[in-house]
N, C-alpha and C. Protein backbone atom coordinates (compact mmCIF):
# COMPACT_ATOMS: atom_id res chain seq x y z
N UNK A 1 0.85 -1.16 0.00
CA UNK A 1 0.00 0.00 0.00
C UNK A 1 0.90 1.23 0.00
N UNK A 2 0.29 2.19 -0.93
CA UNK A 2 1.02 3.09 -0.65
C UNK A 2 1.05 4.17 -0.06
N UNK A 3 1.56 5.16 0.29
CA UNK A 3 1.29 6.40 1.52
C UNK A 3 0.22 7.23 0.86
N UNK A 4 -0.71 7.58 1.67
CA UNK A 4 -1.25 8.92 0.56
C UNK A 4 -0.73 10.24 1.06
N UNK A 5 -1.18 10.65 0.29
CA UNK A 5 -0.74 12.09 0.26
C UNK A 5 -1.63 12.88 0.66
N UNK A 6 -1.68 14.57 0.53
CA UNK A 6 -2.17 15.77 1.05
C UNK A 6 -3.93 15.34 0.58
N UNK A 7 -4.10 15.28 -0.63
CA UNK A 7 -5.39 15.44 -1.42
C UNK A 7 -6.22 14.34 -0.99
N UNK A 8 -5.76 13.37 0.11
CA UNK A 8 -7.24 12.46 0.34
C UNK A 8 -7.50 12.88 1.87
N UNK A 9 -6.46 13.90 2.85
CA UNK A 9 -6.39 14.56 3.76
C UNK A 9 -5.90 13.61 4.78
N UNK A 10 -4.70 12.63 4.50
CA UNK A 10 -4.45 12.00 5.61
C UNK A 10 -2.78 12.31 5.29
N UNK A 11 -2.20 11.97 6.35
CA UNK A 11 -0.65 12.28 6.05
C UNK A 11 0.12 11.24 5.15
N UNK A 12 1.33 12.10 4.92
CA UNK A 12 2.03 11.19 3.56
C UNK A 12 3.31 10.79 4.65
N UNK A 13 3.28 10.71 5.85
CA UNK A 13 4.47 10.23 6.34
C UNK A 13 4.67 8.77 6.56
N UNK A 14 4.15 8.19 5.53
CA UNK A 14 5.07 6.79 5.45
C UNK A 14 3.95 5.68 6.28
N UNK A 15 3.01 6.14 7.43
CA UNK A 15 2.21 5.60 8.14
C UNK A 15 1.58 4.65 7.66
N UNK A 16 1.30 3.60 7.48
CA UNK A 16 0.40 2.65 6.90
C UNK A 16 -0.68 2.50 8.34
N UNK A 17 -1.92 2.89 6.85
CA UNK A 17 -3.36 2.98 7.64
C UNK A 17 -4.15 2.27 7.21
N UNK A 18 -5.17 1.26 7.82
CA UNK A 18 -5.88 0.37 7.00
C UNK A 18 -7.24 1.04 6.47
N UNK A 19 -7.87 0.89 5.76
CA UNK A 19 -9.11 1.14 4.79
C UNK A 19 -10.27 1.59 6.29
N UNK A 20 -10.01 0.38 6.83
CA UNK A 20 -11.42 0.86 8.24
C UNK A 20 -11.05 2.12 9.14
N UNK A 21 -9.18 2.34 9.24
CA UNK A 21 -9.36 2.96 10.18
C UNK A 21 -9.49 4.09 9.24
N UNK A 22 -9.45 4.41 8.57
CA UNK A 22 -9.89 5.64 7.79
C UNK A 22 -11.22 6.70 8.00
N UNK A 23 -11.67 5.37 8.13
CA UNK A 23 -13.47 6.18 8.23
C UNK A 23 -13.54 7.00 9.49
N UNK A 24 -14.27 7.96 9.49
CA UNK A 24 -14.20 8.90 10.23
C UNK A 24 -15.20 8.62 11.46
N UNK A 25 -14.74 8.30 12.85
CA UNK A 25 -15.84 8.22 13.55
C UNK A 25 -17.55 8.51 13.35
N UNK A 26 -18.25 7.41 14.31
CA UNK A 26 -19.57 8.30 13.71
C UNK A 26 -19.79 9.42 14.79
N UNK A 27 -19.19 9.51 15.77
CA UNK A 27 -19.11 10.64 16.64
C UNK A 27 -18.51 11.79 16.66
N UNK A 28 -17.83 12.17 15.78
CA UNK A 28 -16.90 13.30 15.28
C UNK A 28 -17.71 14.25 14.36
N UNK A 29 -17.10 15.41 14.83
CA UNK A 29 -18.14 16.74 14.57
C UNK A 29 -17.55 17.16 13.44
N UNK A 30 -16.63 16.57 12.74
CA UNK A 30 -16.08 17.36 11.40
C UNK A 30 -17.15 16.11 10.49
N UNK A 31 -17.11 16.38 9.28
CA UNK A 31 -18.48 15.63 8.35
C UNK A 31 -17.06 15.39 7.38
N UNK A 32 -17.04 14.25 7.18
CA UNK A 32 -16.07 14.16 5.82
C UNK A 32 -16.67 14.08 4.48
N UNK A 33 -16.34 14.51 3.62
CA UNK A 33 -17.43 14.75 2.15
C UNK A 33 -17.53 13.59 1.74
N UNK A 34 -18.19 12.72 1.02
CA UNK A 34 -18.38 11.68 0.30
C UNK A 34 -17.57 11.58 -0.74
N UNK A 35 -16.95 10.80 -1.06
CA UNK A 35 -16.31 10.00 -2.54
C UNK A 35 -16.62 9.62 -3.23
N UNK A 36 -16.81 9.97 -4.42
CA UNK A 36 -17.39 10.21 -5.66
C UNK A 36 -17.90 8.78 -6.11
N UNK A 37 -16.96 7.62 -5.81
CA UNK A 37 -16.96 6.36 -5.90
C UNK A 37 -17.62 5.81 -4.66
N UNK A 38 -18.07 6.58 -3.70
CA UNK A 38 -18.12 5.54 -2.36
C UNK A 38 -19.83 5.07 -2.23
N UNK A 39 -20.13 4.39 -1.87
CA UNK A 39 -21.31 3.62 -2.07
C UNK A 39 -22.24 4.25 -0.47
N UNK A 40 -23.74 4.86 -0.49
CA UNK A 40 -24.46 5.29 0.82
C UNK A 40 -24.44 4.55 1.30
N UNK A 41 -24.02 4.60 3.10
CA UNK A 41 -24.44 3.16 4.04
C UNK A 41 -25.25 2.30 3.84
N UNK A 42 -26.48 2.48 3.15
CA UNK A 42 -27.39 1.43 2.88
C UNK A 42 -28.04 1.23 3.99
N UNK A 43 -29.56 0.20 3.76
CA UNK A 43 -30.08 0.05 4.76
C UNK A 43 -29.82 -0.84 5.50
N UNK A 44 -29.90 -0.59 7.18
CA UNK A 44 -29.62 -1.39 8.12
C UNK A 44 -29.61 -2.70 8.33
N UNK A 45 -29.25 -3.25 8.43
CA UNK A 45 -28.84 -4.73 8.30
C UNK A 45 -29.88 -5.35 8.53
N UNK A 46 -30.49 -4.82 10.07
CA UNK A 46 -31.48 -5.53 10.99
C UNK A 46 -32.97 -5.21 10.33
N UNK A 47 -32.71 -4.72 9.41
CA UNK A 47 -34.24 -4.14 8.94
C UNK A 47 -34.26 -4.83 7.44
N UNK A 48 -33.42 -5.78 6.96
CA UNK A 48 -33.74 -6.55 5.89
C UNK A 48 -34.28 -7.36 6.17
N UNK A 49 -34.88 -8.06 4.63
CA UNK A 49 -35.74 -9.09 5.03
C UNK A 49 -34.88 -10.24 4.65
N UNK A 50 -34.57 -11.41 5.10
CA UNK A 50 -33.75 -12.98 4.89
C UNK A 50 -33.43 -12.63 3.55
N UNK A 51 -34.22 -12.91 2.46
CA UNK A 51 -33.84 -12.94 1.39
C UNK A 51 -33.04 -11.41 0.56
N UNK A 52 -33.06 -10.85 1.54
CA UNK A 52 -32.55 -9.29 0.98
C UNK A 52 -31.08 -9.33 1.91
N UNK A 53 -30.68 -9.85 2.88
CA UNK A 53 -29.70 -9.93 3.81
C UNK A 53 -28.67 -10.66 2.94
N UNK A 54 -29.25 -11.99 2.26
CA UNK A 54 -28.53 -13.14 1.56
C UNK A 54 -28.16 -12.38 0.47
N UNK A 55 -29.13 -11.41 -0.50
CA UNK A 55 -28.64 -10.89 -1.90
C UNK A 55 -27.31 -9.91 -1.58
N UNK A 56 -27.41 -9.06 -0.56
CA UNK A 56 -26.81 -8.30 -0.61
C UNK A 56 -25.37 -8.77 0.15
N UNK A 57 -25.09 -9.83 0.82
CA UNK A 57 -23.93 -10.28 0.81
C UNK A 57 -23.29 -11.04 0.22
N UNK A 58 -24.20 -11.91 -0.75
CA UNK A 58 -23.74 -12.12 -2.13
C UNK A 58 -22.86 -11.35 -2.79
N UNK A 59 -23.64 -10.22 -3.32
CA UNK A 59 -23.32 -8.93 -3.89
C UNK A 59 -22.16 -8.71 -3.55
N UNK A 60 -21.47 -8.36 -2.15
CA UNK A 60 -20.46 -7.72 -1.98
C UNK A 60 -19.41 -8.82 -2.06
N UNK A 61 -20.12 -10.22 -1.67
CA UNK A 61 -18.83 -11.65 -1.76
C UNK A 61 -18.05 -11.10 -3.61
N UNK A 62 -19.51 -10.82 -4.30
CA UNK A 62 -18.90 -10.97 -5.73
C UNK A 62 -18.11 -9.71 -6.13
N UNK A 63 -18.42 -8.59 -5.60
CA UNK A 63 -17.23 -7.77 -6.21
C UNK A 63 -15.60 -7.34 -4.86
N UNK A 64 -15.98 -8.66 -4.06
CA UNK A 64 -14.57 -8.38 -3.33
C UNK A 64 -13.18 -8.15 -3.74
N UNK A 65 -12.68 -9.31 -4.93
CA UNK A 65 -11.17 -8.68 -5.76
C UNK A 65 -11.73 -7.40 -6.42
N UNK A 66 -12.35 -7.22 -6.97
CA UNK A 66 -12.22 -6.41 -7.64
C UNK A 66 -12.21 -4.55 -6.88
N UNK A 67 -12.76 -4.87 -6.12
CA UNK A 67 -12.81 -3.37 -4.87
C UNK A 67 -11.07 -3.84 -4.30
N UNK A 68 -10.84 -5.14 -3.55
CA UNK A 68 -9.95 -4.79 -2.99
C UNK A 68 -8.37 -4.44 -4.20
N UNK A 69 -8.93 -4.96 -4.87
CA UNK A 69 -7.62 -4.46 -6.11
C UNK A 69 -7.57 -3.42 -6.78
N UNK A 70 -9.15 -2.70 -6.89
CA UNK A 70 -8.72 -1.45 -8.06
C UNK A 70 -9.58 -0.41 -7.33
N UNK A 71 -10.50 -0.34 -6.07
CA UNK A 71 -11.13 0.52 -5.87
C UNK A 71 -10.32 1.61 -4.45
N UNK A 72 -11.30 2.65 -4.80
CA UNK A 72 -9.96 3.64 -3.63
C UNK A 72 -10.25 2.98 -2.48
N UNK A 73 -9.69 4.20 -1.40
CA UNK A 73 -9.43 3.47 -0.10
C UNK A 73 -10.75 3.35 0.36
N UNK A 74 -11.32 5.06 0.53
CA UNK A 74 -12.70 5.14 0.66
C UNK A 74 -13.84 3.86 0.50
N UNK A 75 -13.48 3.82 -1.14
CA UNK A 75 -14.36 2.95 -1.36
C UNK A 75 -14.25 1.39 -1.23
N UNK A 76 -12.88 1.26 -0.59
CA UNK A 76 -12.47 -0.24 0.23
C UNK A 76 -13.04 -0.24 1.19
N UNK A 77 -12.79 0.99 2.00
CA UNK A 77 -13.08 1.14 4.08
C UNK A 77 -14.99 0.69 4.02
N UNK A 78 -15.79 1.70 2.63
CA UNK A 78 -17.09 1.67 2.95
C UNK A 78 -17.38 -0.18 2.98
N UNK A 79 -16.53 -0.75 1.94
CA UNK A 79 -17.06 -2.57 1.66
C UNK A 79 -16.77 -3.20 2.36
N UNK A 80 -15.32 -2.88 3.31
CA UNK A 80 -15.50 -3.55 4.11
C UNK A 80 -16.07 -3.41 5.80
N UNK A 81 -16.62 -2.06 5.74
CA UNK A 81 -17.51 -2.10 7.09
C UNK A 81 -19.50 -2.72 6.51
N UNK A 82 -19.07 -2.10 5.39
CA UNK A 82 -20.50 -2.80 4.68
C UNK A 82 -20.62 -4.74 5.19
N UNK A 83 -19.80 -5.22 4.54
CA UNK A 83 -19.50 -6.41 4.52
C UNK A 83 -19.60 -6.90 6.01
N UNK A 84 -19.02 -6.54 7.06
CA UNK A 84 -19.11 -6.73 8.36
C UNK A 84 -20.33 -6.24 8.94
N UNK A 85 -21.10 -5.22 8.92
CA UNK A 85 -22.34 -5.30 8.98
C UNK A 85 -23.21 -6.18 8.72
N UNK A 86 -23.55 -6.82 7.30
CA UNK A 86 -24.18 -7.59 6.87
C UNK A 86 -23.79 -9.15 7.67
N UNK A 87 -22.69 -9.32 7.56
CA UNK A 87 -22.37 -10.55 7.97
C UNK A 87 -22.18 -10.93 9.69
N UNK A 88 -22.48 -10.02 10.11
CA UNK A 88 -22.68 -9.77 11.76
C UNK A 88 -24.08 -9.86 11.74
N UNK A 89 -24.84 -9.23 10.90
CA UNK A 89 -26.40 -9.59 11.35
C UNK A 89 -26.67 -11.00 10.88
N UNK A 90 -26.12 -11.35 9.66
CA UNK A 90 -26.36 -12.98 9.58
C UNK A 90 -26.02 -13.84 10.16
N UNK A 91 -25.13 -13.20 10.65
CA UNK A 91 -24.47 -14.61 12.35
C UNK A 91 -25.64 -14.57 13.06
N UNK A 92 -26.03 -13.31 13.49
CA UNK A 92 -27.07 -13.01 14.33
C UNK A 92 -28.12 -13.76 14.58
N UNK A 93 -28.52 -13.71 12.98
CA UNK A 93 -29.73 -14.37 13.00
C UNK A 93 -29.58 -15.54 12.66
N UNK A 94 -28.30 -16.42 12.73
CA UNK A 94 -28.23 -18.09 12.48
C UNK A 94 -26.69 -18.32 13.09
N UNK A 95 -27.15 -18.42 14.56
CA UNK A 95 -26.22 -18.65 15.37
C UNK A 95 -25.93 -20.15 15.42
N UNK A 96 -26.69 -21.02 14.96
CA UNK A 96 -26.49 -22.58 15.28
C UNK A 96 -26.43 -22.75 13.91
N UNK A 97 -25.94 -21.67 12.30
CA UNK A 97 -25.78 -22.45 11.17
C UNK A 97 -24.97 -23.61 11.17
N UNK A 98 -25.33 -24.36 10.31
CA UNK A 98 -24.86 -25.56 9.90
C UNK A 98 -23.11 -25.86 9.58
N UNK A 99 -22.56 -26.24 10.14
CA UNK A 99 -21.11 -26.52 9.33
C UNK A 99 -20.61 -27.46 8.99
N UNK A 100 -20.30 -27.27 7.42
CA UNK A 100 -19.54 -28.11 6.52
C UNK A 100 -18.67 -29.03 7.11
N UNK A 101 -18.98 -30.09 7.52
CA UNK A 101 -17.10 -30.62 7.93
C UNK A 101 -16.11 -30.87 7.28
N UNK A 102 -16.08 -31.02 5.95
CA UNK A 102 -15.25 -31.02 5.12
C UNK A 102 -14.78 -29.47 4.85
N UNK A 103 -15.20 -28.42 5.54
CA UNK A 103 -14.49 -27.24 5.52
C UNK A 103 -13.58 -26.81 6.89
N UNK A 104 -13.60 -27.75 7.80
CA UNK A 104 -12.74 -27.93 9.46
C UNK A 104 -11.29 -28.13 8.93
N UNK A 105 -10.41 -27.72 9.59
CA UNK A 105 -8.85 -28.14 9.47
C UNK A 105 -8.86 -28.34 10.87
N UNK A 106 -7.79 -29.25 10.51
CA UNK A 106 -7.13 -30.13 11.87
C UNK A 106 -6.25 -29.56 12.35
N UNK A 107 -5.52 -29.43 13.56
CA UNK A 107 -5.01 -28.45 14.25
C UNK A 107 -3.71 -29.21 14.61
């Protein structure tokens, strides 16, 4: 990764910052502008319906290389708090899912 610079407003001193910590508290009184590329929070996780919970983490399973390889940071930090949203409420709501055993490794 590389440093950014002045124009995305974070420092260019060499710091390596990950995509999440980027995002700007939701408690912080400065408003950071939106990115031209960056996708609206969308609706709340807990307020989908099953079959709208499943599409939309589909959705983001399918454009994961491609955000994490060519999209900005912005628009990395929004997919992957998106992504963790969604997939925190689907734990949620299928805490005893089923597991593959042929997907277990042995320790």
């Amino acid at each position: 990764m590389t440093a950014s610079g002045p124009q995305d407003g974070f420092p260019a001193s060499g710091t390596e910052v990950s995509p999440e910590q980027r995002i700007p508290e939701w408690g912080d009184d400065r408003v950071a502008a939106p990115a031209a590329d960056a996708d609206l929070p969308g609706i709340d996780p807990a307020e989908l319906a099953e079959e709208d919970l499943i599409r939309e983490v589909q959705s983001l399973h399918r454009t994961r290389l491609d955000t994490l390889r060519h999209a900005t940071d912005s628009a990395l930090a929004n997919h992957l708090r998106r992504t963790a949203e969604l997939e925190t409420e689907y734990l949620a709501r299928h805490p005893g899912r089923e597991v593959d055993p042929s997907r277990l490794r042995g320790h």
